[in-house]
Protein backbone atom coordinates (compact mmCIF):
# COMPACT_ATOMS: atom_id res chain seq x y z
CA UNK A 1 13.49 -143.68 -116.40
CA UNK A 2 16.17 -141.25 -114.85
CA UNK A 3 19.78 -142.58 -115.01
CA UNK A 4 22.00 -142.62 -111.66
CA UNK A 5 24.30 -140.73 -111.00
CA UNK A 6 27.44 -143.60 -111.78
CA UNK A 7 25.60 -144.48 -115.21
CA UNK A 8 25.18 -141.30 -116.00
CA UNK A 9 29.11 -140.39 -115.63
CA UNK A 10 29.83 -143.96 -116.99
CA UNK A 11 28.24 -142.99 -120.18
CA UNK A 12 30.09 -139.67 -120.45
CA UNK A 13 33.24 -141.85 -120.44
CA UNK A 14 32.29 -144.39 -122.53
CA UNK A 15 30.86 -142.62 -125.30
CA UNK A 16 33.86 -140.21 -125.94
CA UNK A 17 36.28 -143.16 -125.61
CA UNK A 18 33.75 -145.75 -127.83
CA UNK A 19 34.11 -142.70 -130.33
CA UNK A 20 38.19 -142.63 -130.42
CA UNK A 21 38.61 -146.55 -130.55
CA UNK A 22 36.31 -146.31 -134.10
CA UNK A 23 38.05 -143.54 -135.05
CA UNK A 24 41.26 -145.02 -134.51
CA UNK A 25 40.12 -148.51 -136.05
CA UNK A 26 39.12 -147.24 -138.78
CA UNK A 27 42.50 -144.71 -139.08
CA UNK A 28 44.89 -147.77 -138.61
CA UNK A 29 42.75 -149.87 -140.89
CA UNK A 30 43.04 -147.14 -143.37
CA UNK A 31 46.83 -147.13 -142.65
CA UNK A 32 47.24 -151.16 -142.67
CA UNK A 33 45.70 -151.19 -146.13
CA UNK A 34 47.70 -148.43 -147.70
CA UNK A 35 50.47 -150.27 -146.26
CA UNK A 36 49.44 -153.66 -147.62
CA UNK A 37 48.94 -152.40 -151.02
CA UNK A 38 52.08 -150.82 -151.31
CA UNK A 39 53.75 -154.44 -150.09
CA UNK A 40 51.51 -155.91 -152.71
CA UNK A 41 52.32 -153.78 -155.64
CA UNK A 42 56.00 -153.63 -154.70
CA UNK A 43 56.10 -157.69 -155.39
CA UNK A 44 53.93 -157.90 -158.36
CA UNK A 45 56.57 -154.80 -159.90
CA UNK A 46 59.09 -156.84 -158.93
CA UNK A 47 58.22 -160.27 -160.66
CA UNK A 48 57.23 -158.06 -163.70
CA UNK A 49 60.45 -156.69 -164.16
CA UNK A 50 61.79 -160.41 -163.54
CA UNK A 51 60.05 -161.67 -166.23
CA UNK A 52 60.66 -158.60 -168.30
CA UNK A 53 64.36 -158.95 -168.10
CA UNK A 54 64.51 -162.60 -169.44
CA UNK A 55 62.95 -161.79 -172.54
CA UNK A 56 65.23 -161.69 -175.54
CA UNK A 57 66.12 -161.54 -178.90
CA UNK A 58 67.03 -165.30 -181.00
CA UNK A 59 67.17 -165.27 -184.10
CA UNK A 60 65.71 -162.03 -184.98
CA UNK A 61 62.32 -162.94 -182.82
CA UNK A 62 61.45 -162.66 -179.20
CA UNK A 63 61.30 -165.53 -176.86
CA UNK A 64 60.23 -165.00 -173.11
CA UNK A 65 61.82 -167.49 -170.80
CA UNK A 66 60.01 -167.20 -167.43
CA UNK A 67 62.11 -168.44 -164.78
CA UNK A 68 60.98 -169.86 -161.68
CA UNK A 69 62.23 -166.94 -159.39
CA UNK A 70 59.59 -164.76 -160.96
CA UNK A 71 56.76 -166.47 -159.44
CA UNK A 72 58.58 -167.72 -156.31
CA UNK A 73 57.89 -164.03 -155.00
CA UNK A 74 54.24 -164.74 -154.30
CA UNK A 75 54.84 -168.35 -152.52
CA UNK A 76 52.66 -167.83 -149.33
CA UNK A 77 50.67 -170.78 -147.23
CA UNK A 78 47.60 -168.52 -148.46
CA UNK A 79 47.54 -170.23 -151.62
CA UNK A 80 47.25 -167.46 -153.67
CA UNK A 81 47.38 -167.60 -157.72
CA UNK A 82 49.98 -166.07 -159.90
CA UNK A 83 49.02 -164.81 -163.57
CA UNK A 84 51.23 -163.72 -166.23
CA UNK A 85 51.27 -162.84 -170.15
CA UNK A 86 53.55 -161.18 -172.13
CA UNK A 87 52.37 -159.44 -175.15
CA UNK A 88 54.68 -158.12 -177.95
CA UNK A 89 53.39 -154.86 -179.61
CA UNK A 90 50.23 -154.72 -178.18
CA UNK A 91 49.57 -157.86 -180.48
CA UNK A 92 51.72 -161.07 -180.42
CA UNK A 93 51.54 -163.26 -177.22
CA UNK A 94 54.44 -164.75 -176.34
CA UNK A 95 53.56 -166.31 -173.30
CA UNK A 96 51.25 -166.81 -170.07
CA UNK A 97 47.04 -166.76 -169.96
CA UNK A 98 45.62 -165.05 -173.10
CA UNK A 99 42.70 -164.16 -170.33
CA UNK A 100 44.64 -161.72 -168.81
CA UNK A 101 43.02 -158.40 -168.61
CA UNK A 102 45.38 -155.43 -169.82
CA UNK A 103 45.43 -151.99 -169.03
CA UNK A 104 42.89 -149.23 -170.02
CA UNK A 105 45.48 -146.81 -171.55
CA UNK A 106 48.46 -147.33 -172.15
CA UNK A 107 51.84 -145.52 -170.02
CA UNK A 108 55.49 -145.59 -170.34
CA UNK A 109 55.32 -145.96 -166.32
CA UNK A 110 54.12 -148.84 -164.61
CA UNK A 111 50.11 -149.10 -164.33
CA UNK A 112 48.09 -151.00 -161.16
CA UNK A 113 44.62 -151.49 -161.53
CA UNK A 114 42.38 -154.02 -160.41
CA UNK A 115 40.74 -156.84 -162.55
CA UNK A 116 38.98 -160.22 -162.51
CA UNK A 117 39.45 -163.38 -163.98
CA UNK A 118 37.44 -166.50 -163.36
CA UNK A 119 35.20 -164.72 -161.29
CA UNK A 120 38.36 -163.80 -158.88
CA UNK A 121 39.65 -160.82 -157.94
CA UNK A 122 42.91 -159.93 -158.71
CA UNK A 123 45.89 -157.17 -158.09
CA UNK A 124 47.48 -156.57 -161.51
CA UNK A 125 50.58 -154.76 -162.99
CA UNK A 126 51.07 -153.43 -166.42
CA UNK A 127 55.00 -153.17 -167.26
CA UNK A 128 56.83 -152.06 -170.95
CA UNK A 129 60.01 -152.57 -171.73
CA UNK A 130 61.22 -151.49 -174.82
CA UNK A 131 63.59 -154.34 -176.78
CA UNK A 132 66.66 -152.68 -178.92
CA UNK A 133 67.97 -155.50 -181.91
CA UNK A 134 69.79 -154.10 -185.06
CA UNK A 135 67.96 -150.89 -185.10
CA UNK A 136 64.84 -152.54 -184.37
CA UNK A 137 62.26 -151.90 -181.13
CA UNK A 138 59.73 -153.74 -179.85
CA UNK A 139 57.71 -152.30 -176.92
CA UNK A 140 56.83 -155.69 -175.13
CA UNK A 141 54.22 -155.37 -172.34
CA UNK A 142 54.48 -157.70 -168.83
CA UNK A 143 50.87 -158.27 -167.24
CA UNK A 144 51.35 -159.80 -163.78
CA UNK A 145 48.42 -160.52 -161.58
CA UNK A 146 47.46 -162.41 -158.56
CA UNK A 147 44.80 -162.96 -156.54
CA UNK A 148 44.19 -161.21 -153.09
CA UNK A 149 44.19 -164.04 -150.26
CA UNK A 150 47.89 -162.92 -148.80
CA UNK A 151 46.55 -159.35 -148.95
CA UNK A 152 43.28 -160.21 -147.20
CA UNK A 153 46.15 -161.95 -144.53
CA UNK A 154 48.41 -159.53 -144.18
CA UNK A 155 44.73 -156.50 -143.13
CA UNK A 156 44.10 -159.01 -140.59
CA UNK A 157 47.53 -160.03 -139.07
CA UNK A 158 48.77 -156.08 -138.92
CA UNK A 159 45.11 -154.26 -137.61
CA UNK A 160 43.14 -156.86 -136.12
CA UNK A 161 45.48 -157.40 -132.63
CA UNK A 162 45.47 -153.72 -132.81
CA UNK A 163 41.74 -152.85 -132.91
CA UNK A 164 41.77 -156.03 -130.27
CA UNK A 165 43.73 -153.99 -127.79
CA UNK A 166 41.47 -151.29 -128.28
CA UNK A 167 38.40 -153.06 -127.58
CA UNK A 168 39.98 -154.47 -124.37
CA UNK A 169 41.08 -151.42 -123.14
CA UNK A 170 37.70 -150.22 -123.76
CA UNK A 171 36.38 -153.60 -121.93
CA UNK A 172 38.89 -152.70 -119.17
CA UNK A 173 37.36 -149.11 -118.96
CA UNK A 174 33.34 -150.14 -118.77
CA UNK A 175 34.62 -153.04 -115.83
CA UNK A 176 37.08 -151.02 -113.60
CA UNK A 177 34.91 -146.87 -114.24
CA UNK A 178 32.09 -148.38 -112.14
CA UNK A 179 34.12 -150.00 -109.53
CA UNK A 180 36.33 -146.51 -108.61
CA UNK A 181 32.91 -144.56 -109.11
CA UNK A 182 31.23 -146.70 -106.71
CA UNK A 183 34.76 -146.12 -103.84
CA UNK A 184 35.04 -142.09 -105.05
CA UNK A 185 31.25 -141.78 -104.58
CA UNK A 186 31.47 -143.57 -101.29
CA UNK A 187 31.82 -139.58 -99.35
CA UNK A 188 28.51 -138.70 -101.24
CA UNK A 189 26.61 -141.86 -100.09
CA UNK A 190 27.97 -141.08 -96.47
CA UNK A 191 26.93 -136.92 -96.50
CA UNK A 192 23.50 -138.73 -97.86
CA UNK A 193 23.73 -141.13 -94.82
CA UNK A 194 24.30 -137.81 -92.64
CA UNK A 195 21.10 -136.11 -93.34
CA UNK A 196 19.67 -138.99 -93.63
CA UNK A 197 19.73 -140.46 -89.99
CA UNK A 198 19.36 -136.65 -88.63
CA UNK A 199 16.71 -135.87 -86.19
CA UNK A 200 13.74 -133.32 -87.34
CA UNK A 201 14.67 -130.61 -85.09
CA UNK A 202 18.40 -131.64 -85.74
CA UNK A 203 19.59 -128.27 -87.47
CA UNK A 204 23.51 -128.04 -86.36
CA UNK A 205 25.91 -127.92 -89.27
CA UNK A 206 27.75 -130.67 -90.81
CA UNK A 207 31.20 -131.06 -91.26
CA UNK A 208 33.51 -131.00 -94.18
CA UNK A 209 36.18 -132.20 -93.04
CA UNK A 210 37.24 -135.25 -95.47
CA UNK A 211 35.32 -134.94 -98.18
CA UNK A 212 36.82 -133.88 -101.40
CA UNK A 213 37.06 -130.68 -102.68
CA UNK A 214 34.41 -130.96 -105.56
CA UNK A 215 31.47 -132.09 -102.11
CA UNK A 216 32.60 -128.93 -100.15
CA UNK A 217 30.72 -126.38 -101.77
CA UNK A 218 27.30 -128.95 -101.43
CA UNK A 219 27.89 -129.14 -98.16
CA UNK A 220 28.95 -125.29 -97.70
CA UNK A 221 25.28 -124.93 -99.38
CA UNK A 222 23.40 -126.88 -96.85
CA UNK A 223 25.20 -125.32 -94.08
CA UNK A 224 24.04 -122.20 -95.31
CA UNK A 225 20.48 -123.63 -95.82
CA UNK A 226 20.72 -125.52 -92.43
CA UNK A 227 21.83 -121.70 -90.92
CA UNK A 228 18.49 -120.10 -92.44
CA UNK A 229 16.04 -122.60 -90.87
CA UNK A 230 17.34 -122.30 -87.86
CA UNK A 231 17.21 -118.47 -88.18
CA UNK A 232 13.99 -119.36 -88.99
CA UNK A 233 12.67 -121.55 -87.20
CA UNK A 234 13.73 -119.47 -84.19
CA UNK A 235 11.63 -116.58 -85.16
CA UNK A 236 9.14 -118.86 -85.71
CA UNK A 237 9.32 -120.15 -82.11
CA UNK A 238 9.31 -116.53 -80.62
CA UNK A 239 6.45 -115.49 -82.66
CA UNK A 240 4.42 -118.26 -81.61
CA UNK A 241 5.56 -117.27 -78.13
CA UNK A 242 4.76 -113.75 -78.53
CA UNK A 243 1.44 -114.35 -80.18
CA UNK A 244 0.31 -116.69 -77.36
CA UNK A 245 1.79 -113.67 -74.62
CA UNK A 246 -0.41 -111.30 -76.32
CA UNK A 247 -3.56 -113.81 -76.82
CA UNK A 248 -3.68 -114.44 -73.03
CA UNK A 249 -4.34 -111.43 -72.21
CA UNK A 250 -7.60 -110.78 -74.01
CA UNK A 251 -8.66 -113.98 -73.25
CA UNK A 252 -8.42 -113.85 -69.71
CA UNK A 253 -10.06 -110.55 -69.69
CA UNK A 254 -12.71 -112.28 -71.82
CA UNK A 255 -13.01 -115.27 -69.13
CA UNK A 256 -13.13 -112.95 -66.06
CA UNK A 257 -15.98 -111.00 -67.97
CA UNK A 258 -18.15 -114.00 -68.87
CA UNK A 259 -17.23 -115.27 -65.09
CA UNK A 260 -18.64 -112.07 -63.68
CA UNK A 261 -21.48 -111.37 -66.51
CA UNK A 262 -22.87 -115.02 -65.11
CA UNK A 263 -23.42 -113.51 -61.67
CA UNK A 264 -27.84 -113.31 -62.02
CA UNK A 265 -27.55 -110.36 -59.12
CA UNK A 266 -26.46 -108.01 -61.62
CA UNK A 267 -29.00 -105.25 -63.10
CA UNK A 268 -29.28 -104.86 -67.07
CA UNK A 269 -27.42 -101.60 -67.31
CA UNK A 270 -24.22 -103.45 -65.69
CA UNK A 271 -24.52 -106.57 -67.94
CA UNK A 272 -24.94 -104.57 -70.93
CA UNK A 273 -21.82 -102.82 -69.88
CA UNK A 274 -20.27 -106.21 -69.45
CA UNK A 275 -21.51 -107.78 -73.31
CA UNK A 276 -19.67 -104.36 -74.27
CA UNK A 277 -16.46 -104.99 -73.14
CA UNK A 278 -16.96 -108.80 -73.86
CA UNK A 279 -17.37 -107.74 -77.62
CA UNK A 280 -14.27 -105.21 -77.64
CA UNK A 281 -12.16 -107.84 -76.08
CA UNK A 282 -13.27 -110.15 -79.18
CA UNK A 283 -13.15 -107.71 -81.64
CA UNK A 284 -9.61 -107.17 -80.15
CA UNK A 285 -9.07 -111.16 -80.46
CA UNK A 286 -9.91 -110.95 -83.94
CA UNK A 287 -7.58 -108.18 -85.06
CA UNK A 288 -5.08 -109.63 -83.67
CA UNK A 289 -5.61 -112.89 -85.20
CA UNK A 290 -6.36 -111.49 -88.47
CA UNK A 291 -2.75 -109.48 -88.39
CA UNK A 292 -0.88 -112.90 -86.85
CA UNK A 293 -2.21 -114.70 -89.91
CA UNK A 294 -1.21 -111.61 -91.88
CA UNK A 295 2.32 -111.58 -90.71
CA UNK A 296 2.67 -115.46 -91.38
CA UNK A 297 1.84 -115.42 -94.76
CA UNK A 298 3.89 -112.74 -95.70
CA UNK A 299 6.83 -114.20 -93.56
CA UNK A 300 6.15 -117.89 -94.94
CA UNK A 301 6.16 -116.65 -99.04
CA UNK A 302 9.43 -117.35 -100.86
CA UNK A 303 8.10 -114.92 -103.45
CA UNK A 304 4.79 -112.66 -104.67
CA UNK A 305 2.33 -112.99 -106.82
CA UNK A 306 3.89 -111.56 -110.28
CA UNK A 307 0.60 -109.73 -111.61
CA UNK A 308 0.66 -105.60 -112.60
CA UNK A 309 -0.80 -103.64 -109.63
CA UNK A 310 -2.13 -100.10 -110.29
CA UNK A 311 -0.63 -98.61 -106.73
CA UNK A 312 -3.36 -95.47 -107.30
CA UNK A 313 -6.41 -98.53 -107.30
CA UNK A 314 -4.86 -100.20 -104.40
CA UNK A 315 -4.69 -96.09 -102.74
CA UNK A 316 -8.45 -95.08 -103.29
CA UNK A 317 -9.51 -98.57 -102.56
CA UNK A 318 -7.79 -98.41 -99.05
CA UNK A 319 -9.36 -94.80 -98.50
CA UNK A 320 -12.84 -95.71 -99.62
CA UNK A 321 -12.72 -98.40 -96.76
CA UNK A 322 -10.71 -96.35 -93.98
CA UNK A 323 -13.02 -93.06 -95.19
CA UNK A 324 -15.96 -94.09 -91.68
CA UNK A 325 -13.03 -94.58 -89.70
CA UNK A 326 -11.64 -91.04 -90.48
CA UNK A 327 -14.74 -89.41 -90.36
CA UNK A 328 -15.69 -90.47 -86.69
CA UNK A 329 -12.43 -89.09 -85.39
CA UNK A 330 -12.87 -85.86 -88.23
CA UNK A 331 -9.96 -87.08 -89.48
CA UNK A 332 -9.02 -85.13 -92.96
CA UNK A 333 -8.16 -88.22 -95.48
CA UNK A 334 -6.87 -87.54 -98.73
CA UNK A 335 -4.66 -88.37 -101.55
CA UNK A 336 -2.22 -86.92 -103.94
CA UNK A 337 -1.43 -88.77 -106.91
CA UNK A 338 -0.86 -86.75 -109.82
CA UNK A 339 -2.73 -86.99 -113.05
CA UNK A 340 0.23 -87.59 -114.98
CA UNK A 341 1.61 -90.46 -113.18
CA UNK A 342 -1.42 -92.43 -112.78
CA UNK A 343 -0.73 -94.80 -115.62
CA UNK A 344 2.99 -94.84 -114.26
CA UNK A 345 2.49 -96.74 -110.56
CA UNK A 346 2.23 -100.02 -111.47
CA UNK A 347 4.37 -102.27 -109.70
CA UNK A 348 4.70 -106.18 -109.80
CA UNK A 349 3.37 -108.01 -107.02
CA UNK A 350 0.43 -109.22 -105.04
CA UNK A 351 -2.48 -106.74 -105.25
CA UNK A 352 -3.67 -108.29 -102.00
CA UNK A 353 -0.38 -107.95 -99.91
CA UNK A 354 0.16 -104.68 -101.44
CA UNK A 355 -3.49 -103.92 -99.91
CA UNK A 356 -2.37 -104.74 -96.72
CA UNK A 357 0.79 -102.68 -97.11
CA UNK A 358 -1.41 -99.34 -97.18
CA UNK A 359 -4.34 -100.20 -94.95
CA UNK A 360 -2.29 -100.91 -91.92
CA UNK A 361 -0.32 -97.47 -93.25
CA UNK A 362 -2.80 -95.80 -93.40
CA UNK A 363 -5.10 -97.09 -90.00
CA UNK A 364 -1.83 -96.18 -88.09
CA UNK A 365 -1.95 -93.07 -89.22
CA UNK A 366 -5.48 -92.81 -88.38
CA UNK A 367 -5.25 -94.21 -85.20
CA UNK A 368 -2.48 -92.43 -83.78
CA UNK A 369 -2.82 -88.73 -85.28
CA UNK A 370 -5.28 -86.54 -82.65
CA UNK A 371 -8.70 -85.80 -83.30
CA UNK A 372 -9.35 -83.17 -86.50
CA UNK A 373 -5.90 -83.96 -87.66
CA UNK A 374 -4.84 -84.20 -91.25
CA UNK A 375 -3.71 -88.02 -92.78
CA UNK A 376 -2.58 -88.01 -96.70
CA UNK A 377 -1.64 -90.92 -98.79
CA UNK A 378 0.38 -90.09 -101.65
CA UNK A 379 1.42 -92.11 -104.41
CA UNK A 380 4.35 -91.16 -107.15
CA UNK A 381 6.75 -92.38 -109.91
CA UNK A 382 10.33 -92.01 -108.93
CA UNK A 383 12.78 -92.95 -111.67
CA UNK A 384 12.77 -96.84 -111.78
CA UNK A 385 10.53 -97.04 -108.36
CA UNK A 386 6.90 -95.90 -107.21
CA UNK A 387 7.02 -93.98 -103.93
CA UNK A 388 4.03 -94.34 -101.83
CA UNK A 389 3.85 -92.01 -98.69
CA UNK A 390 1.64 -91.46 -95.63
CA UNK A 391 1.89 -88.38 -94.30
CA UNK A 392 0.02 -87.00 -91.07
CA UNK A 393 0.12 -83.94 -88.35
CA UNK A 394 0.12 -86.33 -85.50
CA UNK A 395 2.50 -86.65 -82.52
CA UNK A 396 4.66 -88.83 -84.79
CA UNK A 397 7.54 -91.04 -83.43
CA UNK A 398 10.78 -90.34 -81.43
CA UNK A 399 13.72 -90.59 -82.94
CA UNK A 400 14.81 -93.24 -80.46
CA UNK A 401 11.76 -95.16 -80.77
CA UNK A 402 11.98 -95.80 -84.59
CA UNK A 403 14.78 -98.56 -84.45
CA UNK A 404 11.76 -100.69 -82.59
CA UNK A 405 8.48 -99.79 -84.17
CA UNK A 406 9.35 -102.56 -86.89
CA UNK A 407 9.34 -104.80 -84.06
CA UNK A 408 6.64 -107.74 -83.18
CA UNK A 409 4.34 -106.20 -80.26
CA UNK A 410 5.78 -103.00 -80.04
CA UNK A 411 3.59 -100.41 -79.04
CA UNK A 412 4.72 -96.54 -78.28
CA UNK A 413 3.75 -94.77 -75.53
CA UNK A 414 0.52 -93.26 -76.82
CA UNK A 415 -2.75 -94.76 -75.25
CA UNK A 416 -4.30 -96.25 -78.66
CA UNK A 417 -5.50 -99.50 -79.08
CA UNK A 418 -3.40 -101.76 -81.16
CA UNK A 419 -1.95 -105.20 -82.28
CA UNK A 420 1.42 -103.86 -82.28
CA UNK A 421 1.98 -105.96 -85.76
CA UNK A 422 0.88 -103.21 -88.30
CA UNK A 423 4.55 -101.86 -88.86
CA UNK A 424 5.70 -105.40 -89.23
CA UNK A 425 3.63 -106.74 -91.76
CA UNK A 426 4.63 -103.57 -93.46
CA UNK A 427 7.93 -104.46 -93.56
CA UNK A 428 7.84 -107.75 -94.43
CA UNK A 429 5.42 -107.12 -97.62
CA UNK A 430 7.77 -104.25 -98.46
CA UNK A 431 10.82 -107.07 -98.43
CA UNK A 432 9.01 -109.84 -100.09
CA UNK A 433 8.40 -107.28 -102.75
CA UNK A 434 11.77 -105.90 -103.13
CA UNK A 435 11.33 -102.67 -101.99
CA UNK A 436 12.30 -100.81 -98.60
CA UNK A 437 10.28 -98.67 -95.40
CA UNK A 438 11.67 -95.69 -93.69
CA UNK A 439 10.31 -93.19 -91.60
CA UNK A 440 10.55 -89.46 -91.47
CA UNK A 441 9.13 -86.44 -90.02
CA UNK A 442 6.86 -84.08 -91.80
CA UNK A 443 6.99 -80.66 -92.92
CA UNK A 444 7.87 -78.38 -90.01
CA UNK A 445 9.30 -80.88 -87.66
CA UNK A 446 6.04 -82.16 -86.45
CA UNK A 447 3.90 -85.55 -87.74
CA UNK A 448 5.45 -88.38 -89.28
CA UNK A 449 6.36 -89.72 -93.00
CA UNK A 450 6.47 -93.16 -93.97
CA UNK A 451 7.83 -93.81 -97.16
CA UNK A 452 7.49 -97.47 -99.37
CA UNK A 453 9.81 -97.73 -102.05
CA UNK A 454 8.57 -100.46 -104.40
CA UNK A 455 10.69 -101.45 -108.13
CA UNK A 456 8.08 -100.07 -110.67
CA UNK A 457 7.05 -102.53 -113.49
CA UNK A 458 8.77 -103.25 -116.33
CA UNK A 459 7.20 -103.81 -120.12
């Protein structure tokens, strides 16, 4: 299950900050016990050296007197246990609990170590002092030890209200994040609100006035978004108006012919006459759908088909349908695509757009070049593109005239029978495949050039 939006940032707080107050705990801890085993070892030195310095010489033999102060050190309401011995050369015992663990080696410097006795842990210190008596030394050796309650006391009393304060900051954080997330997000919930309660055809821009900084480039992006359907949808409204402008008029013809072919008084030569223009008013009908339907899926796809098209298959596949169509007007079709960059036109893209592309191209040309005129498709590698080119000896296009032939419905002056969407569909194909259109007169001045550029595929 996804996360919102709050738990999601919630979590990027709390984790980093769970992290530090370990870290820290465990730090401070680290710190608190250093600190409490110096304290400890700093009295257990101390009551060493007390005992140490009441140990003396009487009659030529050591006596250890341990006074009261020496063990007064550790008096805590923990109840911990004091142990002592003194031991003279390594040897004699002259006082305290023979039990008493010593040192594993032995140092002129005093030794801390850890030890148990009764099954209790204790802190010990190893002390020597060296006892002078006419000429005579004795290395005597004071073993303190005690167990480890007041330690254990003193961890808790120095990092526990510490790693508390922690935790409730941390407490503090998880109550109060959620409550300022749920007021800062408050903007987002109302832009939400916005497009929420917005009519369908409701496309005017919203406003950014008041929201913070971080939501302006959101709602900068749905302006933008909100500007391009309603680009959009407006050529969508005037295509559908064009469309039904130029069905109305073959389908009124196409009434008033069935209206008069239903007349019984006419003869069979004038009704077949009337079936024939019936059918070229269809025939019309369905061009014309077939190119609206044409136009709207090339218009209406965010992007192509990504396959490798052979431009030179897509060429003499076009030609080998248009080839009747040439030959009733003896038309001379051809093509030029040279031997050596046949395996280099490939382009990526939709084999059946691109199919489109050069069969309206080519059919213009066709249509609009005179009788026993010359039409050539021609097909090449240019650098990083593949140029495809139809060429013709026809009456071509005036300059003036070539900022509109791109244009829905257009048709030029010439008296040929057309949808007036050929040059459109070009374009668009051309755009949704990256590449460009321009047109261009032929050699001499005389017939016109139009000229795809299409990015050639890449291994």
């Amino acid at each position: 299950m996804a996360l919102s939006l709050r738990a999601r940032l919630l979590l990027w707080l709390m984790v980093p900050l769970a992290a530090f107050v370990v870290v820290t705990a465990l730090v401070s801890y680290d710190a608190v016990r250093h600190t409490a085993d110096l304290a400890q070892d700093a009295a257990l030195l101390s009551s060493a050296r007390t005992i140490g310095e009441d140990i003396d010489w009487d009659d030529g033999r050591l006596t250890a007197n341990i006074p009261p102060a020496a063990l007064e050190i550790f008096e805590s309401p923990y109840q911990d246990q004091v142990f002592y011995k003194v031991v003279v050369a390594g040897k004699e015992l002259l006082g305290g609990n023979p039990e008493l663990e010593g040192p594993s080696r032995e140092s002129s410097q005093p030794v801390f170590y850890d030890s148990t006795l009764d099954g209790r842990q204790i802190r010990v210190v190893a002390y020597v002092r060296q006892l002078y008596d006419s000429g005579k030394v004795e290395p005597v050796m004071v073993i303190v030890g005690k167990t480890q309650a007041s330690r254990h006391a003193m961890l808790e009393q120095l990092w526990r209200p510490q790693f508390l304060r922690e935790c409730l900051m941390l407490a503090l954080v998880a109550a109060l994040v959620p409550l300022g997330l749920t007021v800062e997000l408050r903007p987002l919930m109302k832009l939400k609100d916005d497009l929420t309660d917005r009519l369908p055809m409701q496309i005017e821009p919203m406003r950014a006035e008041g929201l913070p900084w971080e939501l302006r480039p959101i709602v900068d992006a749905i302006n933008q978004c909100i500007a391009q359907l309603k680009v959009h949808t407006a050529t969508q409204r005037q295509f559908i108006a064009d469309a039904a402008h130029q069905l109305r008029t073959p389908l009124t013809l196409l009434d008033t012919q069935i209206q008069y072919a239903t007349r019984r008084e006419h003869d069979g030569l004038v009704l077949a006459d009337v079936l024939e223009g019936m059918r070229r008013s269809t025939r019309k009908m369905t061009d014309m759908t077939n190119q609206l339907l044409l136009l709207a899926r090339a218009e209406s796809s965010p992007s192509c088909v990504h396959d490798k098209v052979d431009m030179s298959a897509v060429v003499a596949s076009v030609l080998e349908d248009l080839i009747v169509a040439a030959q009733r007007r003896a038309i001379d079709l051809g093509a030029d695509v040279a031997d050596g960059d046949a395996d280099k036109v490939y382009v990526e893209g939709s084999a059946n757009l691109l199919h489109a592309l050069v069969a309206n191209l080519v059919d213009n040309a066709i249509r609009y070049t005179q009788e026993g005129g010359q039409v050539t498709a021609l097909c090449k590698r240019d650098g990083e593109h593949v140029v495809f080119q139809v060429v013709d000896n026809g009456p071509g296009i005036p300059a003036e005239a070539r900022a509109h032939v791109f244009e829905r419905f257009y048709r030029g002056t010439a008296p040929v029978e057309g949808t007036g969407l050929g040059l459109s569909i070009v374009r668009e194909i051309a755009h949704l495949h990256h590449g460009t259109v321009a047109l261009g007169q032929g050699a001499d001045s005389t017939g016109l050039v139009v000229s795809v550029q299409l990015p050639a595929w890449r291994n």
